[in-house]
C-alpha atoms as a PDB file:
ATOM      1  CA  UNK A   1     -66.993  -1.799   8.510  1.00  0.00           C
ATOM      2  CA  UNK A   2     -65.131  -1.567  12.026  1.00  0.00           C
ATOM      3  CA  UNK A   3     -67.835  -2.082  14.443  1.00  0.00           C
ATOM      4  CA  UNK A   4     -67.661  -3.509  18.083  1.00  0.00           C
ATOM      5  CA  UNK A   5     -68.529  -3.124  21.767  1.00  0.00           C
ATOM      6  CA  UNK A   6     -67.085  -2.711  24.965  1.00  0.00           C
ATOM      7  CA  UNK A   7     -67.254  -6.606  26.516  1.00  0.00           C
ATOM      8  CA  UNK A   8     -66.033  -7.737  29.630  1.00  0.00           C
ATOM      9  CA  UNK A   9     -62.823  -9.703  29.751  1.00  0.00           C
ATOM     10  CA  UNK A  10     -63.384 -11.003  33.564  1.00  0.00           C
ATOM     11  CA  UNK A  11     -63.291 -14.255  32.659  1.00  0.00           C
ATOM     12  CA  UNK A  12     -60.381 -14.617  30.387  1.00  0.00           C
ATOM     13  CA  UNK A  13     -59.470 -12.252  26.864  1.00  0.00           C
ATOM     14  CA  UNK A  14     -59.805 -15.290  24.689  1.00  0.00           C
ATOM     15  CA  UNK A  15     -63.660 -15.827  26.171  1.00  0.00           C
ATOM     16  CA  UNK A  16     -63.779 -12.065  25.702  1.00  0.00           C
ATOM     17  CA  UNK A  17     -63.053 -12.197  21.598  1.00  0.00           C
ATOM     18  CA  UNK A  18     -65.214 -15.538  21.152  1.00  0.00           C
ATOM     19  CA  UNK A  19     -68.127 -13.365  22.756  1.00  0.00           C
ATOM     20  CA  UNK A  20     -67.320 -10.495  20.258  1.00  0.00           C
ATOM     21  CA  UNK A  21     -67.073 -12.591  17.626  1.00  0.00           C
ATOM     22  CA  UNK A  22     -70.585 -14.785  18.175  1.00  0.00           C
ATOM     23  CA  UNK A  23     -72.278 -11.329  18.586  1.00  0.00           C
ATOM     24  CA  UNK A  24     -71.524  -9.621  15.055  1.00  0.00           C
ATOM     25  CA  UNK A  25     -68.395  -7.985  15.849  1.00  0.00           C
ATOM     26  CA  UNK A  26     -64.909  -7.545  14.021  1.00  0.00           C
ATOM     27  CA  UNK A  27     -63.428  -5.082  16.693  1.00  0.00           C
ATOM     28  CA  UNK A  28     -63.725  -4.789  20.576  1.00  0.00           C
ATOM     29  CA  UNK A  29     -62.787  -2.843  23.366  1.00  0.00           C
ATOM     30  CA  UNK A  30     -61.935  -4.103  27.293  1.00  0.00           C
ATOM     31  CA  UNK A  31     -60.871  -2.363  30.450  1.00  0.00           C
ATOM     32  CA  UNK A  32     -57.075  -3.159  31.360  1.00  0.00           C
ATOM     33  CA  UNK A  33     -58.971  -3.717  35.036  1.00  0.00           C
ATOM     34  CA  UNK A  34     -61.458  -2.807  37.080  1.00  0.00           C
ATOM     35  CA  UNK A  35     -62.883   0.203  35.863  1.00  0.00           C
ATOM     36  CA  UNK A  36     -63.850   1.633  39.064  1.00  0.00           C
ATOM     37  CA  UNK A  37     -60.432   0.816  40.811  1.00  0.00           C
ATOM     38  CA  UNK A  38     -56.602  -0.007  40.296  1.00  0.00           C
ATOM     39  CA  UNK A  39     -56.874  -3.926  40.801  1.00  0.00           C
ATOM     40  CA  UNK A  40     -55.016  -5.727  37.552  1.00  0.00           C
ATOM     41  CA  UNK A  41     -55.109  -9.678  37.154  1.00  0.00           C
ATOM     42  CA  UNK A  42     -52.071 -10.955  36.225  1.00  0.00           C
ATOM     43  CA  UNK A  43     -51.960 -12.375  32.254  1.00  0.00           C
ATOM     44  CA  UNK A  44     -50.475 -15.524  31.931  1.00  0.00           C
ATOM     45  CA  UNK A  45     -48.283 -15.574  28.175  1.00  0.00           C
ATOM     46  CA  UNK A  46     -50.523 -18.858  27.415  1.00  0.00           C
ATOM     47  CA  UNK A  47     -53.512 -16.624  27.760  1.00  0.00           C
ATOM     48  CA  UNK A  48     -52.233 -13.561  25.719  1.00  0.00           C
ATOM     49  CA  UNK A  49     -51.185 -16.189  22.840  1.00  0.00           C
ATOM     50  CA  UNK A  50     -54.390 -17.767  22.886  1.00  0.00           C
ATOM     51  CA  UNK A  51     -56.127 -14.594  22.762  1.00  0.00           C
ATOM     52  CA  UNK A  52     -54.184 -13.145  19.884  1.00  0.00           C
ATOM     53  CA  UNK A  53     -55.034 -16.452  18.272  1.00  0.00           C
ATOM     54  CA  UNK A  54     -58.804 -16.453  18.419  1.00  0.00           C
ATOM     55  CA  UNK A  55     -58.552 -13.139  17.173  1.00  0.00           C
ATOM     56  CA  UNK A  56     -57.234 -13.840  14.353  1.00  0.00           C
ATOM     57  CA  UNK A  57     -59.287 -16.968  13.755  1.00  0.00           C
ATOM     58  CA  UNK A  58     -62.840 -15.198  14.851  1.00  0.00           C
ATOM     59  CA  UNK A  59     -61.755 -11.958  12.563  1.00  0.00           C
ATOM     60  CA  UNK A  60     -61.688  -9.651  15.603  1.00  0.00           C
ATOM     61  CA  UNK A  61     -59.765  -7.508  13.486  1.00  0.00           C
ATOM     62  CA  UNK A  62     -58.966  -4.352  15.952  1.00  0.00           C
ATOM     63  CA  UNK A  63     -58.791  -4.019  19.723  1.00  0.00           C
ATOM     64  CA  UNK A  64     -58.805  -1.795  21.981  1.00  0.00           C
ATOM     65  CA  UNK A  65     -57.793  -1.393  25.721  1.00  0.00           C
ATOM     66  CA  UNK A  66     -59.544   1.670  28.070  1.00  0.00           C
ATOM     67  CA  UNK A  67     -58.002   2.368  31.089  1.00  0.00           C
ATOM     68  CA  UNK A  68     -59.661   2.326  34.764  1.00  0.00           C
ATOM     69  CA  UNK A  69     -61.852   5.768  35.302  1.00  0.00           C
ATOM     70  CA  UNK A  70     -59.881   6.270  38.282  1.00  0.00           C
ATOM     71  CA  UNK A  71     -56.837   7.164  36.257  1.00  0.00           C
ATOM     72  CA  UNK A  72     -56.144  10.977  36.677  1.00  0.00           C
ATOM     73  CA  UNK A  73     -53.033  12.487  35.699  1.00  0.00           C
ATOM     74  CA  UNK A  74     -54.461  16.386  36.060  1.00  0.00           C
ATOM     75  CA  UNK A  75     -54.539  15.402  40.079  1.00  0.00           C
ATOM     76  CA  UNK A  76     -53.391  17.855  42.883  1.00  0.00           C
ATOM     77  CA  UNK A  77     -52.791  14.774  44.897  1.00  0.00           C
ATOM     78  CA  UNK A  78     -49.182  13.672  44.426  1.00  0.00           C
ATOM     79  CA  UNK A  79     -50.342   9.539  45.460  1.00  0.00           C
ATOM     80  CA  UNK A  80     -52.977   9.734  42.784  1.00  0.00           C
ATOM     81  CA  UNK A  81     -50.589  11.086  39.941  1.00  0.00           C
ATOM     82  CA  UNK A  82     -48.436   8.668  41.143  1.00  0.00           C
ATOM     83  CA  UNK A  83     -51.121   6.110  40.391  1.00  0.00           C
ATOM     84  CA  UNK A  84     -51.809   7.016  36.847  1.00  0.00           C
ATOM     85  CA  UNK A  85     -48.376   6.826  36.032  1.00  0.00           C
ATOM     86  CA  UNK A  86     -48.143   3.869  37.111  1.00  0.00           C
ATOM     87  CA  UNK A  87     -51.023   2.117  35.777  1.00  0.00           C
ATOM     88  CA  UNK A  88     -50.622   4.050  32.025  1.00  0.00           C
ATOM     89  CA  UNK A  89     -47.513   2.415  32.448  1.00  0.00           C
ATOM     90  CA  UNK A  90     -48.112  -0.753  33.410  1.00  0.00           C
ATOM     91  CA  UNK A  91     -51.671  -0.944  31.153  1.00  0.00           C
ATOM     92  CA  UNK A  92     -48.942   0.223  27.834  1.00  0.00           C
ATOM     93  CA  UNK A  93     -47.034  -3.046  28.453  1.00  0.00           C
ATOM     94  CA  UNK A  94     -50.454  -5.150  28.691  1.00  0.00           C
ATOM     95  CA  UNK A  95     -50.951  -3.732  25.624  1.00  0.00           C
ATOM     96  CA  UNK A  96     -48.108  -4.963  24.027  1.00  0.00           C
ATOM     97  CA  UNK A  97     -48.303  -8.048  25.546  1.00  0.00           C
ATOM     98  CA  UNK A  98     -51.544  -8.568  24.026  1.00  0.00           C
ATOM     99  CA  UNK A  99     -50.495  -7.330  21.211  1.00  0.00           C
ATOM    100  CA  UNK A 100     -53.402  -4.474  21.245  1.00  0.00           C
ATOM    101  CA  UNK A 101     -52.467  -1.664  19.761  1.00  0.00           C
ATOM    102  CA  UNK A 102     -54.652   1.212  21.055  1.00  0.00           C
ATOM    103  CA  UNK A 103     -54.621   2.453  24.877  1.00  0.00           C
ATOM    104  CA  UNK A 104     -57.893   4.888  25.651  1.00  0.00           C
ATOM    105  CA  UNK A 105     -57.162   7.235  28.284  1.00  0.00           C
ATOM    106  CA  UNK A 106     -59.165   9.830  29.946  1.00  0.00           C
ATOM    107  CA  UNK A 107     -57.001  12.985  29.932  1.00  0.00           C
ATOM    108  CA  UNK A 108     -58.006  14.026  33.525  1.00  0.00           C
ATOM    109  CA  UNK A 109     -60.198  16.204  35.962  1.00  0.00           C
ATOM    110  CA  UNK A 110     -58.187  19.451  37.225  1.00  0.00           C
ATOM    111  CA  UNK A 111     -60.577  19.245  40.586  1.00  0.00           C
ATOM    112  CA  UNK A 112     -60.870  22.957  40.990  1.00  0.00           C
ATOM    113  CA  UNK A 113     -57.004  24.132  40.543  1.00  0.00           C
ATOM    114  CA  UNK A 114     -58.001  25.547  36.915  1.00  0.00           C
ATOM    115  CA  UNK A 115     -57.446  23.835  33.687  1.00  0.00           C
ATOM    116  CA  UNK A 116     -53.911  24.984  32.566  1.00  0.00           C
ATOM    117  CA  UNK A 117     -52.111  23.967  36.257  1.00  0.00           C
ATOM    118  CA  UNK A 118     -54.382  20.720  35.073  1.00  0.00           C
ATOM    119  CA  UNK A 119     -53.385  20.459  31.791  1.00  0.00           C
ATOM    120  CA  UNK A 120     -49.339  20.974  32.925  1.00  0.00           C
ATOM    121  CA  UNK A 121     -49.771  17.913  35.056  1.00  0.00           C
ATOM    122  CA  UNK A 122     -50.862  15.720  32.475  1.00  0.00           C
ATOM    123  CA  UNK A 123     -48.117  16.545  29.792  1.00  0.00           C
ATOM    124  CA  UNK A 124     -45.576  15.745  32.442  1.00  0.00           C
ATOM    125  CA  UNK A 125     -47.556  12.609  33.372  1.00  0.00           C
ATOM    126  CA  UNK A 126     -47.073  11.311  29.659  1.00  0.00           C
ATOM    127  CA  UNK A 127     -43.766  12.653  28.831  1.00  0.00           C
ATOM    128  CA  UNK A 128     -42.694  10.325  32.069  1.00  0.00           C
ATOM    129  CA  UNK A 129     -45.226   7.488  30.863  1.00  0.00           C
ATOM    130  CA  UNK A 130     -43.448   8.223  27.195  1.00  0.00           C
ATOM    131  CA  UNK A 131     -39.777   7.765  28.548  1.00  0.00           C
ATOM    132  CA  UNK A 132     -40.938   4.967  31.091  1.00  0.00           C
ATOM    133  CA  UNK A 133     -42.485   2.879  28.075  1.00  0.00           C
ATOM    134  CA  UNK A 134     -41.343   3.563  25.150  1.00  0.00           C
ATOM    135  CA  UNK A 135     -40.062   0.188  24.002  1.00  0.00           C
ATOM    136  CA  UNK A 136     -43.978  -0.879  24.684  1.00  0.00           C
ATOM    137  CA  UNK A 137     -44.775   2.394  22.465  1.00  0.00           C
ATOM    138  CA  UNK A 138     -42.152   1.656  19.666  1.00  0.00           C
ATOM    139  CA  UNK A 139     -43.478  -2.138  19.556  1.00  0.00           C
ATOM    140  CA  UNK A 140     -46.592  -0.849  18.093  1.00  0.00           C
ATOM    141  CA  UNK A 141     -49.155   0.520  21.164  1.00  0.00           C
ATOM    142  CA  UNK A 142     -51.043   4.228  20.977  1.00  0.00           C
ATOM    143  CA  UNK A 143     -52.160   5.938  23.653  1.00  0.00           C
ATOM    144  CA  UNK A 144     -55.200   7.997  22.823  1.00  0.00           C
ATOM    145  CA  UNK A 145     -56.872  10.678  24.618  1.00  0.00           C
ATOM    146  CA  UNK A 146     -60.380  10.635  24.386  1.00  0.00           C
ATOM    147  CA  UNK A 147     -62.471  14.008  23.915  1.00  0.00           C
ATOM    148  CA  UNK A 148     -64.362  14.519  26.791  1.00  0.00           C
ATOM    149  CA  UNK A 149     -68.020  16.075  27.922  1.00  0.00           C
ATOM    150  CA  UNK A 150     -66.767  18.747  29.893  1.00  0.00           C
ATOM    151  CA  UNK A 151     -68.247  17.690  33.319  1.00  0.00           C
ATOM    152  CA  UNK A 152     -67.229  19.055  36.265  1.00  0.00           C
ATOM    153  CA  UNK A 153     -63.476  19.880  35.870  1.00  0.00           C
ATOM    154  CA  UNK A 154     -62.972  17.505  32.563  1.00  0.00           C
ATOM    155  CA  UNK A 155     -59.774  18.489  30.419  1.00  0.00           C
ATOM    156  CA  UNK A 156     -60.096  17.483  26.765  1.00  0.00           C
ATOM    157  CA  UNK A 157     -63.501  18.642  26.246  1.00  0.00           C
ATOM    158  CA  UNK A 158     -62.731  20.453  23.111  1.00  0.00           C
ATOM    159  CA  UNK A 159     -60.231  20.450  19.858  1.00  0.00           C
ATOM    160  CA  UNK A 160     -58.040  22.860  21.597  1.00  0.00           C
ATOM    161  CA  UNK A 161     -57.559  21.681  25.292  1.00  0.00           C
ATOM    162  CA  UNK A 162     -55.983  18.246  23.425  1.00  0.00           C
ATOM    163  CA  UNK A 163     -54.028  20.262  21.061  1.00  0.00           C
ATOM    164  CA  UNK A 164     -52.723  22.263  24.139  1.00  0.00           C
ATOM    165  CA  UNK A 165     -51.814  19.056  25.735  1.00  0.00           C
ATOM    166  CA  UNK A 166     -49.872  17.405  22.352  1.00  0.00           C
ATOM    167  CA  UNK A 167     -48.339  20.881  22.044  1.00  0.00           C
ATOM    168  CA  UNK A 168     -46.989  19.756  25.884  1.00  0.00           C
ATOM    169  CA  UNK A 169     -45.632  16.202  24.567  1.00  0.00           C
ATOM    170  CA  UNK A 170     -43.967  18.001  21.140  1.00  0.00           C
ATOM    171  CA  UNK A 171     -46.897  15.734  19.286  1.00  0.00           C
ATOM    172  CA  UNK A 172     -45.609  12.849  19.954  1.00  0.00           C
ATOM    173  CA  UNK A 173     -46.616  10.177  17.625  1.00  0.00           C
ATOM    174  CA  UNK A 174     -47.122   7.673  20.448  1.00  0.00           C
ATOM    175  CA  UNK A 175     -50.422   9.522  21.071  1.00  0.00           C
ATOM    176  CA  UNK A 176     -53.782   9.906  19.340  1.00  0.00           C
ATOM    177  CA  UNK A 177     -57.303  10.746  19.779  1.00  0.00           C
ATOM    178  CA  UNK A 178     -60.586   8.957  20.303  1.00  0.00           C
ATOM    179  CA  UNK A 179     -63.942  10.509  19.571  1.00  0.00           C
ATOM    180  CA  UNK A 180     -67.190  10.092  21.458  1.00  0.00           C
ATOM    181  CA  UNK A 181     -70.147  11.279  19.923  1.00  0.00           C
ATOM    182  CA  UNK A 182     -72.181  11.398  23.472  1.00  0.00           C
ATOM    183  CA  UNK A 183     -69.166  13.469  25.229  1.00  0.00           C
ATOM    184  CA  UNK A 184     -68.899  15.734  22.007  1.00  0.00           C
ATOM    185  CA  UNK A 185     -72.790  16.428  21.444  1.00  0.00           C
ATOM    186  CA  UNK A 186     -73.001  17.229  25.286  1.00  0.00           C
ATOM    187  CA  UNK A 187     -70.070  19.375  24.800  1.00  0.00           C
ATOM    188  CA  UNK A 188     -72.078  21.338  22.533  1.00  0.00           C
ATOM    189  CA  UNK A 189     -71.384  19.929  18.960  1.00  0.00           C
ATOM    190  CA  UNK A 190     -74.037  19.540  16.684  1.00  0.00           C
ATOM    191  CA  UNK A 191     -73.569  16.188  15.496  1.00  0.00           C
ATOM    192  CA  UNK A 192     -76.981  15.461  14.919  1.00  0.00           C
ATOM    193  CA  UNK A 193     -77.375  17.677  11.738  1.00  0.00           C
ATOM    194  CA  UNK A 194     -74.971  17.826   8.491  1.00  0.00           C
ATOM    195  CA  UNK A 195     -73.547  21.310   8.837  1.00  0.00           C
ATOM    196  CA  UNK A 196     -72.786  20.443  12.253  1.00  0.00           C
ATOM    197  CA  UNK A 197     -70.448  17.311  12.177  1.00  0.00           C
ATOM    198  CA  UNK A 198     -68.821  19.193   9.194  1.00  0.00           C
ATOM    199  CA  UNK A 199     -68.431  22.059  11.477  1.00  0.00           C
ATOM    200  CA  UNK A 200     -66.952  19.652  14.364  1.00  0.00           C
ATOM    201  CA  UNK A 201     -64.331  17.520  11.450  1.00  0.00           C
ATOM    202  CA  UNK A 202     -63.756  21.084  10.012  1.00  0.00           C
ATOM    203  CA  UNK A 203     -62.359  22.113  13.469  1.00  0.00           C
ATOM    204  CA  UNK A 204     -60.292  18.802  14.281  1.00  0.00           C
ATOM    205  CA  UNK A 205     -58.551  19.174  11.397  1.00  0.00           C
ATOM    206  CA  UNK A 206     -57.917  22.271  11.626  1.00  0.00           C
ATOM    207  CA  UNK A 207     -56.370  22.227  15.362  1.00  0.00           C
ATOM    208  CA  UNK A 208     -55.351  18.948  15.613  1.00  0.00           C
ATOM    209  CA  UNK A 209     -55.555  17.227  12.062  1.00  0.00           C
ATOM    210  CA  UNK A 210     -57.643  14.010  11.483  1.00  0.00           C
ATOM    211  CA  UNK A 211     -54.848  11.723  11.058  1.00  0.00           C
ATOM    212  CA  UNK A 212     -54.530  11.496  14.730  1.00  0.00           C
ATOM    213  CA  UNK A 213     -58.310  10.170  15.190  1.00  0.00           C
ATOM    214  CA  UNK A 214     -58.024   6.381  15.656  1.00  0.00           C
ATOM    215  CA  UNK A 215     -60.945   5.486  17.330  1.00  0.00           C
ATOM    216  CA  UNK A 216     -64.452   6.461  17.769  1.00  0.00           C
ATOM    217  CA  UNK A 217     -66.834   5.555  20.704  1.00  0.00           C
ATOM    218  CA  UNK A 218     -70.419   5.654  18.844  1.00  0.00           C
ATOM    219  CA  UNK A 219     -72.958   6.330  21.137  1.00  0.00           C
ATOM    220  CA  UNK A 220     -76.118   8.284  21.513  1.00  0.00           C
ATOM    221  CA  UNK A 221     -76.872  11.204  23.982  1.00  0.00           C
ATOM    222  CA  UNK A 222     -79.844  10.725  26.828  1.00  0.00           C
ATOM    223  CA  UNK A 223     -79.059  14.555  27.599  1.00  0.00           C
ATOM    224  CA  UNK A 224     -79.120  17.597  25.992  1.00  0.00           C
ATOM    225  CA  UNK A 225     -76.667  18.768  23.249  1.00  0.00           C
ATOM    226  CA  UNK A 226     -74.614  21.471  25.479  1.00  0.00           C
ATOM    227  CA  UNK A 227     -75.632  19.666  28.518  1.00  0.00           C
ATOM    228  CA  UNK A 228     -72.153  18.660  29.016  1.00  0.00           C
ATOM    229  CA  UNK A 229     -73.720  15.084  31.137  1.00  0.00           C
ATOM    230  CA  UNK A 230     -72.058  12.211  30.179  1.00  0.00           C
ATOM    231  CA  UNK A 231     -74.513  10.038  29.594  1.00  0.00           C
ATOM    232  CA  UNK A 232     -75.160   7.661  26.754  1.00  0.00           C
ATOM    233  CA  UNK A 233     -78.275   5.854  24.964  1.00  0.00           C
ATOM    234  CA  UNK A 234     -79.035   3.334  22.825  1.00  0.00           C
ATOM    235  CA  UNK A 235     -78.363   3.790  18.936  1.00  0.00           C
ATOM    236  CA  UNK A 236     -81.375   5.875  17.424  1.00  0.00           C
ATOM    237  CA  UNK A 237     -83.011   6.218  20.875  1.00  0.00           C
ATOM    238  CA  UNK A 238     -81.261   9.796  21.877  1.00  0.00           C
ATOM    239  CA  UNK A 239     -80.822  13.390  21.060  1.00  0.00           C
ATOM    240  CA  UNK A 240     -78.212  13.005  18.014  1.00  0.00           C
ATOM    241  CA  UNK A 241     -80.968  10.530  16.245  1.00  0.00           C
ATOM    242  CA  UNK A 242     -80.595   7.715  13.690  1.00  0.00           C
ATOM    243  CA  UNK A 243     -80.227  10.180  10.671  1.00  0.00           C
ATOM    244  CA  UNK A 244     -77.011  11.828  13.022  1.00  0.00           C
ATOM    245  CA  UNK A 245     -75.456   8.840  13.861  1.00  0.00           C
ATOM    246  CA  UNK A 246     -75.841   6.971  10.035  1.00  0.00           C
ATOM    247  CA  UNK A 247     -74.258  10.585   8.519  1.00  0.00           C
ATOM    248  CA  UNK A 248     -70.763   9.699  11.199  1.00  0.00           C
ATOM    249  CA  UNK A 249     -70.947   5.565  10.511  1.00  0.00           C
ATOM    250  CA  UNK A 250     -70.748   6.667   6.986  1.00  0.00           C
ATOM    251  CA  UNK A 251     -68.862  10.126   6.724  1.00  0.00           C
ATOM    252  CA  UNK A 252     -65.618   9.845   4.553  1.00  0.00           C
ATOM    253  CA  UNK A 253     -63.462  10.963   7.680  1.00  0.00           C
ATOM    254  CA  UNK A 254     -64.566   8.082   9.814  1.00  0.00           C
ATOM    255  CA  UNK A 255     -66.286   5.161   8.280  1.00  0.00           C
ATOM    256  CA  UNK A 256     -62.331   3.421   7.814  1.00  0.00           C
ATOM    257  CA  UNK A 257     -61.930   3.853  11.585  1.00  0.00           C
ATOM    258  CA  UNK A 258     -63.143   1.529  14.640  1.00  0.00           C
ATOM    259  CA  UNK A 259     -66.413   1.876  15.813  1.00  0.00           C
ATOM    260  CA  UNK A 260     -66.817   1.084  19.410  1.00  0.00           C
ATOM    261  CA  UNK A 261     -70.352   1.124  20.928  1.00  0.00           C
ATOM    262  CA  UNK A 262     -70.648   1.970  24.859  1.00  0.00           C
ATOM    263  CA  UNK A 263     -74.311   1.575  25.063  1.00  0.00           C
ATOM    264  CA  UNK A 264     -76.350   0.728  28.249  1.00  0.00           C
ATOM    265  CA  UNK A 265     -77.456  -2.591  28.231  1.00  0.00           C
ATOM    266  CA  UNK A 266     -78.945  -4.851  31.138  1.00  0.00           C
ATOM    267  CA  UNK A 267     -77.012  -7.778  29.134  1.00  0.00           C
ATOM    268  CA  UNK A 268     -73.631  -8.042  27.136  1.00  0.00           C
ATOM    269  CA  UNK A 269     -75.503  -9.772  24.416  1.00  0.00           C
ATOM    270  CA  UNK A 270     -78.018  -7.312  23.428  1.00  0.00           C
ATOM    271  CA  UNK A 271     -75.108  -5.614  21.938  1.00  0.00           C
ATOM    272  CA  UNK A 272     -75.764  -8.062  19.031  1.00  0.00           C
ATOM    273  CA  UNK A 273     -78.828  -6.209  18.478  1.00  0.00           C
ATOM    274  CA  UNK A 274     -77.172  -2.709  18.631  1.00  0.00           C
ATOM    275  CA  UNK A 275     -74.506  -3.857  16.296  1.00  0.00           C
ATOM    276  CA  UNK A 276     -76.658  -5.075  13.651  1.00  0.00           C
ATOM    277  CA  UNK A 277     -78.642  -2.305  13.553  1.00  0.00           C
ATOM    278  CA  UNK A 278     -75.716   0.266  13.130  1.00  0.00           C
ATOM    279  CA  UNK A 279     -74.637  -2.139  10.391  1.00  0.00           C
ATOM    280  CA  UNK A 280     -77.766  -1.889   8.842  1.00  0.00           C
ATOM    281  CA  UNK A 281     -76.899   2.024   8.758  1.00  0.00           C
ATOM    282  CA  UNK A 282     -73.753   1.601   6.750  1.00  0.00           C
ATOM    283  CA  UNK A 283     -73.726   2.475   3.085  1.00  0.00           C
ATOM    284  CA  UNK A 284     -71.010   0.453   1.109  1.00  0.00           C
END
């Protein structure tokens, strides 16, 4: 099993992977830099070979990168596009550096000019990020658009808004898809009960086929399902349940793929606990 936590990679990436590693976990995820704002600390190549050397000698076996939440390609503001760009850019080639292969991206927020004038903005934000990178892209590094709550003015809520956007890029195979079962079951998918994660799976593949899934953020819902709040529990301790989460940890479609737990916890290492207990969930 895949199974790993977002840790904090402040202090250096190779601290970052022993941390993983001493708390149960064969994959991570990190911010490329501070989530809340565009600041990026230069990586030394000593660092990045260090890094991909405890990696491999702690048996982190997958990473993966998530850009800063102020990334917005869907913008009205020209300087903010303009930002995105350029950090999607610049966090493809930390990637590669790193030798990561999996970029998480939040499609974008329309902010109140609808969602198809949204939704045009970010398929020419990635067919420029596509050109602008693509020897980073070709070396091995996926950008993948995660499916979102709905909140607010949220693009990529649903199967269709992301397959509206690939449609944009002519499905490019430099780009994939996360899940998150919090945004999803606020969204208004059933996850919590068998018929309805088939009936969510059913629909992926239909509209945008499961081989594009790379990733899944595993997390619990504090809301509602429908709600469409963003906002996460512990395992077991929200509205899609223990029973819920131990059917998608173990569903044929997804128990190959990286599980990445977003949790809130008042300390990095209770994610130890978290991660032992969705192990104990798994059925091999």
């Amino acid at each position: 099993m895949l199974i790993g936590a977002h840790i904090s990679s402040a202090g250096s990436f190779p601290k970052a992977a022993g941390k993983a590693a001493r708390l149960g976990m064969n994959c991570a995820q990190h911010f490329t830099r501070n989530p809340r704002g565009g600041r990026q600390r230069s990586i030394d190549p000593r660092e990045a070979e260090a890094f991909i050397r405890a990696r491999e000698e702690l048996g982190i076996r997958v990473v993966v990168m998530h850009t800063p939440y102020t990334v917005n390609l869907a913008s009205s503001r020209p300087e903010v596009v303009a930002f995105a760009r350029r950090a999607i850019r610049e966090d493809v080639q930390r990637c590669h550096l790193l030798e990561i292969p999996y970029l998480v991206l939040h499609p974008g927020s329309h902010v109140g000019d609808g969602i198809p004038r949204g939704t045009e903005r970010i398929v020419e934000g990635l067919r420029g990020i596509i050109d602008e990178a693509r020897p980073a892209l070709e070396g091995g590094v996926r950008i993948l658009l995660e499916m979102m709550a709905g909140s607010g003015s949220e693009i990529g809520s649903t199967p269709g808004e992301l397959a509206t956007i690939l449609e944009g890029i002519d499905g490019s195979p430099y780009v994939g898809l996360c899940l998150d079962t919090c945004h999803s079951f606020a969204r208004g998918y059933a996850l919590g009960d068998e018929k309805g994660l088939e009936s969510y799976l059913g629909e992926i593949q239909e509209v945008l086929g499961l081989d594009r899934v790379c990733v899944v953020h595993l997390n619990d819902s504090k809301g509602l399902r429908g709600g469409r709040r963003d906002r996460h529990a512990r395992m077991g301790r929200g509205n899609i349940g223990r029973q819920g989460l131990t059917r998608i940890v173990n569903h044929p479609a997804l128990r190959h793929l990286p599980f990445v737990l977003e949790v809130p916890v008042d300390e990095e290492e209770e994610y130890g606990e978290e991660v032992a207990l969705v192990k104990s969930w798994r059925v091999d």
